[in-house]
C-alpha atoms as a PDB file:
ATOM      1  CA  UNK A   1       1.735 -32.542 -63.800  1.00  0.00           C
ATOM      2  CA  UNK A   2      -0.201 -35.680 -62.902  1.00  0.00           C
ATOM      3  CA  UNK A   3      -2.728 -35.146 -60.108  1.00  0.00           C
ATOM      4  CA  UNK A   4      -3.996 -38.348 -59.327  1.00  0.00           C
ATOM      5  CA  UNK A   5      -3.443 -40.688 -56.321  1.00  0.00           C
ATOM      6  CA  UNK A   6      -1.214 -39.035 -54.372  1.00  0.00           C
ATOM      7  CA  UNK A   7       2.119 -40.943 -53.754  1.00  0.00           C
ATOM      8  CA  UNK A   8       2.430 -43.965 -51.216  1.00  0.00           C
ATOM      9  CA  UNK A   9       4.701 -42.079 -48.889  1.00  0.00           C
ATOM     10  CA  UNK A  10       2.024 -39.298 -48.678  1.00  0.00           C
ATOM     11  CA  UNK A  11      -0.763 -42.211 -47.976  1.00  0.00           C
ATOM     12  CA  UNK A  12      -2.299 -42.350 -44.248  1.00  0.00           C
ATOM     13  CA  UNK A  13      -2.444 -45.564 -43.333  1.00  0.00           C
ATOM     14  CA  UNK A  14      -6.118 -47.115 -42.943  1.00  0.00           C
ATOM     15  CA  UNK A  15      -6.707 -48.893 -39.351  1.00  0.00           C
ATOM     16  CA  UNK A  16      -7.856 -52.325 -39.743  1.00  0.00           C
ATOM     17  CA  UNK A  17     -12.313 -52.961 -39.666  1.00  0.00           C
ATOM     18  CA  UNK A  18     -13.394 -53.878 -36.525  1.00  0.00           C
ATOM     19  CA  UNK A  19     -13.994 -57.635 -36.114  1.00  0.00           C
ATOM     20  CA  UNK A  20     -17.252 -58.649 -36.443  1.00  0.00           C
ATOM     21  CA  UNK A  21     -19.523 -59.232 -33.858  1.00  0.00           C
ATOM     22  CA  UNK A  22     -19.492 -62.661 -32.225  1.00  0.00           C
ATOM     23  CA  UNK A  23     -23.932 -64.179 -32.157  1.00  0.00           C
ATOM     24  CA  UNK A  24     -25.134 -64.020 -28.624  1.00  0.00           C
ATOM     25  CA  UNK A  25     -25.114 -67.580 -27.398  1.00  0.00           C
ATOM     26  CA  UNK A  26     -28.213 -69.122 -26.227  1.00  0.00           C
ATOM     27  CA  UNK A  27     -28.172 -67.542 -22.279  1.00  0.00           C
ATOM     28  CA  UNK A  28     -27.538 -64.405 -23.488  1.00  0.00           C
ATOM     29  CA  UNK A  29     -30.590 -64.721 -25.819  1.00  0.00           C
ATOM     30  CA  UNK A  30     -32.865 -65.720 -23.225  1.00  0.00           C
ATOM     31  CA  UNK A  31     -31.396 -63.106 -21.103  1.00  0.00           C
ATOM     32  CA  UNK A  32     -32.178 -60.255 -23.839  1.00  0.00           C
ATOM     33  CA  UNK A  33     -35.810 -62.089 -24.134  1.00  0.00           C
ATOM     34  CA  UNK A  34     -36.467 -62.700 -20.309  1.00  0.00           C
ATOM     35  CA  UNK A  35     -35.569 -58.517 -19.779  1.00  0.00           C
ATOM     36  CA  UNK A  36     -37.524 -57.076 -22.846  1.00  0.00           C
ATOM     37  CA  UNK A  37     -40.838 -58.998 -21.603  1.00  0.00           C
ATOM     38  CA  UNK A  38     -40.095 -57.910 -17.651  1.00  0.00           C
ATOM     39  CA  UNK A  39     -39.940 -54.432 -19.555  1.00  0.00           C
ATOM     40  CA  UNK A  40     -43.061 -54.577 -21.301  1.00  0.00           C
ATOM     41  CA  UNK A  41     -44.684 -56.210 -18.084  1.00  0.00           C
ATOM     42  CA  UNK A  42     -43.687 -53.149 -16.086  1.00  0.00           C
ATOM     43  CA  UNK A  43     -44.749 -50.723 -18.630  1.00  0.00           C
ATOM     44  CA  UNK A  44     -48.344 -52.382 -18.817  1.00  0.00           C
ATOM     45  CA  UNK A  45     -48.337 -52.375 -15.402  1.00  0.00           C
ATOM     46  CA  UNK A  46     -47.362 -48.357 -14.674  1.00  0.00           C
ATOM     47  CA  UNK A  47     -50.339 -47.731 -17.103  1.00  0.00           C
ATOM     48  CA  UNK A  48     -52.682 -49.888 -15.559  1.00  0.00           C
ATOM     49  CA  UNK A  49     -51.886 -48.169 -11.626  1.00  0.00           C
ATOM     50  CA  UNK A  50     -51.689 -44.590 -13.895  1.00  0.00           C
ATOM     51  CA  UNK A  51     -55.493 -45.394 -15.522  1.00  0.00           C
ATOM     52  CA  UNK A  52     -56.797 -46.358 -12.192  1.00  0.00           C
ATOM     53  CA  UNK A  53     -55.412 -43.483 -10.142  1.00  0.00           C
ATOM     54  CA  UNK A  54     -57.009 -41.312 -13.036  1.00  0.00           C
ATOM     55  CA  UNK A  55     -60.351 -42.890 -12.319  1.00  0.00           C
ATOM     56  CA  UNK A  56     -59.519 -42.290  -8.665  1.00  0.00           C
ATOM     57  CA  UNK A  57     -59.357 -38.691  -8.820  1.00  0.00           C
ATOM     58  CA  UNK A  58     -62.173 -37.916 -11.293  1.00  0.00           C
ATOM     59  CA  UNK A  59     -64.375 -39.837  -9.341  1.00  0.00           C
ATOM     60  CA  UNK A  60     -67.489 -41.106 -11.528  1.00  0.00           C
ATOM     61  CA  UNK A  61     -70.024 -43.465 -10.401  1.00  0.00           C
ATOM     62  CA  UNK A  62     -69.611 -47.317 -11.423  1.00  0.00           C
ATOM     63  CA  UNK A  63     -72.478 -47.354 -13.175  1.00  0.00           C
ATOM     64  CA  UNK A  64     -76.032 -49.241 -12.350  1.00  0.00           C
ATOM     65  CA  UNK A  65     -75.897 -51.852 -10.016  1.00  0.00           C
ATOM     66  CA  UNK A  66     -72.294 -51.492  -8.983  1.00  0.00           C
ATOM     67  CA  UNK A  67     -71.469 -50.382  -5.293  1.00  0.00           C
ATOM     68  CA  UNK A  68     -70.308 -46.995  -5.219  1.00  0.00           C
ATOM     69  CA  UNK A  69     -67.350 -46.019  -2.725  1.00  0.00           C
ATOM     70  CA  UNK A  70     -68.882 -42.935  -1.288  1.00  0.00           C
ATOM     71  CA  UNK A  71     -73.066 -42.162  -0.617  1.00  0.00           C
ATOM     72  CA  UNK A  72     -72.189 -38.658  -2.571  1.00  0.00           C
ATOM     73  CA  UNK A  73     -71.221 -41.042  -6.182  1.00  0.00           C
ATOM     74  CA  UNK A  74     -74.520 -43.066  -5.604  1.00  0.00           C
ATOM     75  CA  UNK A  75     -76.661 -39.974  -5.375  1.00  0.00           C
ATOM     76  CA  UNK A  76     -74.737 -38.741  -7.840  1.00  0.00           C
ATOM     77  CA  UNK A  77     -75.974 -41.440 -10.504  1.00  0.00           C
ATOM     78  CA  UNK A  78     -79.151 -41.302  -8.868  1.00  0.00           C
ATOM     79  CA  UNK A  79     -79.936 -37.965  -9.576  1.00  0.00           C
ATOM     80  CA  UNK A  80     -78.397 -38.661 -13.192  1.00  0.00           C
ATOM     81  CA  UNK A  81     -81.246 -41.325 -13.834  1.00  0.00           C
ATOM     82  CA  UNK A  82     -84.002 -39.640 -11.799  1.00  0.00           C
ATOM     83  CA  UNK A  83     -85.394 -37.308 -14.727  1.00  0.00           C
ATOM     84  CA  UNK A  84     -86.435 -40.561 -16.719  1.00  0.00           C
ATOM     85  CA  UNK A  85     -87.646 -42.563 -13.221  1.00  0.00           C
ATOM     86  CA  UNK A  86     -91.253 -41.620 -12.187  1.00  0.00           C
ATOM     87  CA  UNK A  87     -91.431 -40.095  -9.358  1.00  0.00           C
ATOM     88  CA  UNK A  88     -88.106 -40.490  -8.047  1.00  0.00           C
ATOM     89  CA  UNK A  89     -86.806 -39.095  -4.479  1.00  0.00           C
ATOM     90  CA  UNK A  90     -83.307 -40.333  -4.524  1.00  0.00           C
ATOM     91  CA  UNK A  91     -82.111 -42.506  -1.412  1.00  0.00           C
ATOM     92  CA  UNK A  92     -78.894 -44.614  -1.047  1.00  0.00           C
ATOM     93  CA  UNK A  93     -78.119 -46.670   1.296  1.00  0.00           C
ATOM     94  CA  UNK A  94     -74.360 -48.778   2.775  1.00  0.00           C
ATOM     95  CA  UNK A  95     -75.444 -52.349   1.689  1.00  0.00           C
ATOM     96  CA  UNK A  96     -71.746 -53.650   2.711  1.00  0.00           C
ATOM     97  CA  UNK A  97     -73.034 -52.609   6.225  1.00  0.00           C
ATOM     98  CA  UNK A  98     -76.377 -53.359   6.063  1.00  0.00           C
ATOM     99  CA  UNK A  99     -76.073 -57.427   6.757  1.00  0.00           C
ATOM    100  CA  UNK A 100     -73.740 -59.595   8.393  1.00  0.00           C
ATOM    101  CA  UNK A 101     -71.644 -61.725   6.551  1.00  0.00           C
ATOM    102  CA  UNK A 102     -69.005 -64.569   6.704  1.00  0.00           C
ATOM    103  CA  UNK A 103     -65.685 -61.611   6.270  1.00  0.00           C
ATOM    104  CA  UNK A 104     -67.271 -60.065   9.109  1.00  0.00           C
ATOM    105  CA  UNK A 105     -67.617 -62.942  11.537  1.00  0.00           C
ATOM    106  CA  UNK A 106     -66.275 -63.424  15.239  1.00  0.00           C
ATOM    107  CA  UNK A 107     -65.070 -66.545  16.659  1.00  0.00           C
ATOM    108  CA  UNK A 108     -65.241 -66.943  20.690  1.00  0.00           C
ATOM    109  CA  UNK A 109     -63.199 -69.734  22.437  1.00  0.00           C
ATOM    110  CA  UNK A 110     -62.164 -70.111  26.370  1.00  0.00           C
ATOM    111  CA  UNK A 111     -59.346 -69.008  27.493  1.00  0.00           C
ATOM    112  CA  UNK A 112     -58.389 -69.827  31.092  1.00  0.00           C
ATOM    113  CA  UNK A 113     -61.408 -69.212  33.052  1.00  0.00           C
ATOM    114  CA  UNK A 114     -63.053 -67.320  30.899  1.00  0.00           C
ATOM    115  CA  UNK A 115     -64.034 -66.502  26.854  1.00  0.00           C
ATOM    116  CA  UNK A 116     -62.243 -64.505  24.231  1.00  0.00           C
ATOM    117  CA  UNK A 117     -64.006 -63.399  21.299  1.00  0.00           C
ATOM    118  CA  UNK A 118     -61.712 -62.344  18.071  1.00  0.00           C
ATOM    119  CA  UNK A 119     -62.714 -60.952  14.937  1.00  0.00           C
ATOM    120  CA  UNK A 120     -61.490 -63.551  12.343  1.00  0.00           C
ATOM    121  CA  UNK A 121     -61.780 -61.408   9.216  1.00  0.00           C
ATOM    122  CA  UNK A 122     -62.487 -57.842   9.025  1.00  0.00           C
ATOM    123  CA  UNK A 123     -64.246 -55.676  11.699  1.00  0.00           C
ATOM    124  CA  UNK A 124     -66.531 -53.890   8.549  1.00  0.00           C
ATOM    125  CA  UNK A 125     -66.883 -54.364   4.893  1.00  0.00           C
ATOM    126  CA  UNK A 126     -65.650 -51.684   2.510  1.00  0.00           C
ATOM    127  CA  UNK A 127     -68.385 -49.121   2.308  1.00  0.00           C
ATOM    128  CA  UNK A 128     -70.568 -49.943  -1.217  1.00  0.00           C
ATOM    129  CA  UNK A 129     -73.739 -47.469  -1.480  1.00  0.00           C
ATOM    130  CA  UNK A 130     -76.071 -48.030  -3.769  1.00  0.00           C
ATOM    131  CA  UNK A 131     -79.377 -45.855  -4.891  1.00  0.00           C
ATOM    132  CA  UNK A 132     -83.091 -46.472  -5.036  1.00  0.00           C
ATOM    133  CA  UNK A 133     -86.066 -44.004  -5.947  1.00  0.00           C
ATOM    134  CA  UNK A 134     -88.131 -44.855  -2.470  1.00  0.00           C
ATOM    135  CA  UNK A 135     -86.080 -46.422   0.713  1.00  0.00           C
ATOM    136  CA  UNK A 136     -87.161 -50.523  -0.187  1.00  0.00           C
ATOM    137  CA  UNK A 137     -87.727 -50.877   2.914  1.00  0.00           C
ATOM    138  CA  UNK A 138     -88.895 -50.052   6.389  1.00  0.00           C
ATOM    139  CA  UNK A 139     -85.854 -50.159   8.495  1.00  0.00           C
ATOM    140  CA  UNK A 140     -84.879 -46.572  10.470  1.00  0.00           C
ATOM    141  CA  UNK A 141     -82.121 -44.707   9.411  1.00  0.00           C
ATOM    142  CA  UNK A 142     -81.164 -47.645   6.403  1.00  0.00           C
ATOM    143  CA  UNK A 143     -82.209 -45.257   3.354  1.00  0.00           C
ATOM    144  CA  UNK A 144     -80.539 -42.239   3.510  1.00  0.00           C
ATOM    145  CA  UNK A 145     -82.297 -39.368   1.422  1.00  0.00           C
ATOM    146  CA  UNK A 146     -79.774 -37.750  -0.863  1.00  0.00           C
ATOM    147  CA  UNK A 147     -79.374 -33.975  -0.852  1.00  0.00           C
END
């Protein structure tokens, strides 16, 4: 008894291969490219907004001679440094309040019979406290002392 190939009656019949895909033409390759870098871009940019909300909740000071956001940071690295500062008291101070400046300014014109006065920029600075061992100077209520 032979028990090779079976015989052809008892053959399944094989479907045809699938035809071969047909290259992407040129639109559709810049389309593939122009997605996988908007991708990429949005994925950089999620981590970015993810790093900085991070560093928004732990809430660490700058570092020296950057503004800190709240008087409590700038004591905060104040009272880090003081140790190693001779005789330090730790004060800090708003210096985005502390001056005027140009963001801050008002522009009056006449209106009718009388003047208007608008704020052209914004009515305050951001708040940016910074820290010194001994208020700098002699201005009331400028140096706050740090508790």
């Amino acid at each position: 008894v032979y028990r090779g190939c079976p015989p052809p009656s008892q053959t399944r019949e094989r479907s045809p291969a699938p035809p071969p895909l047909a290259p992407l033409s040129g639109a559709m390759q810049l389309r593939a490219a122009f997605l996988t870098l908007a991708l990429c871009f949005a994925a950089a940019c999620g981590a970015r907004r993810g790093e900085a909300r991070h560093q928004a909740l732990r809430q660490e000071p700058q570092g020296a001679g950057q503004p800190e956001p709240t008087m409590d940071l700038a004591c905060q690295e104040c009272n880090k440094h003081a140790p190693y500062l001779t005789d330090c008291t730790c004060f800090a101070t708003d210096v985005m309040g502390t001056f005027e400046n140009d963001a801050t300014k008002t522009l009056t014109t006449r209106k009718e019979f009388g003047t208007e006065t608008v704020n052209t920029g914004a009515a305050r600075l951001t708040a940016g406290w910074m820290w010194h061992c001994r208020p700098v100077s002699g201005t009331p209520d400028l140096w706050k002392p740090c508790a």
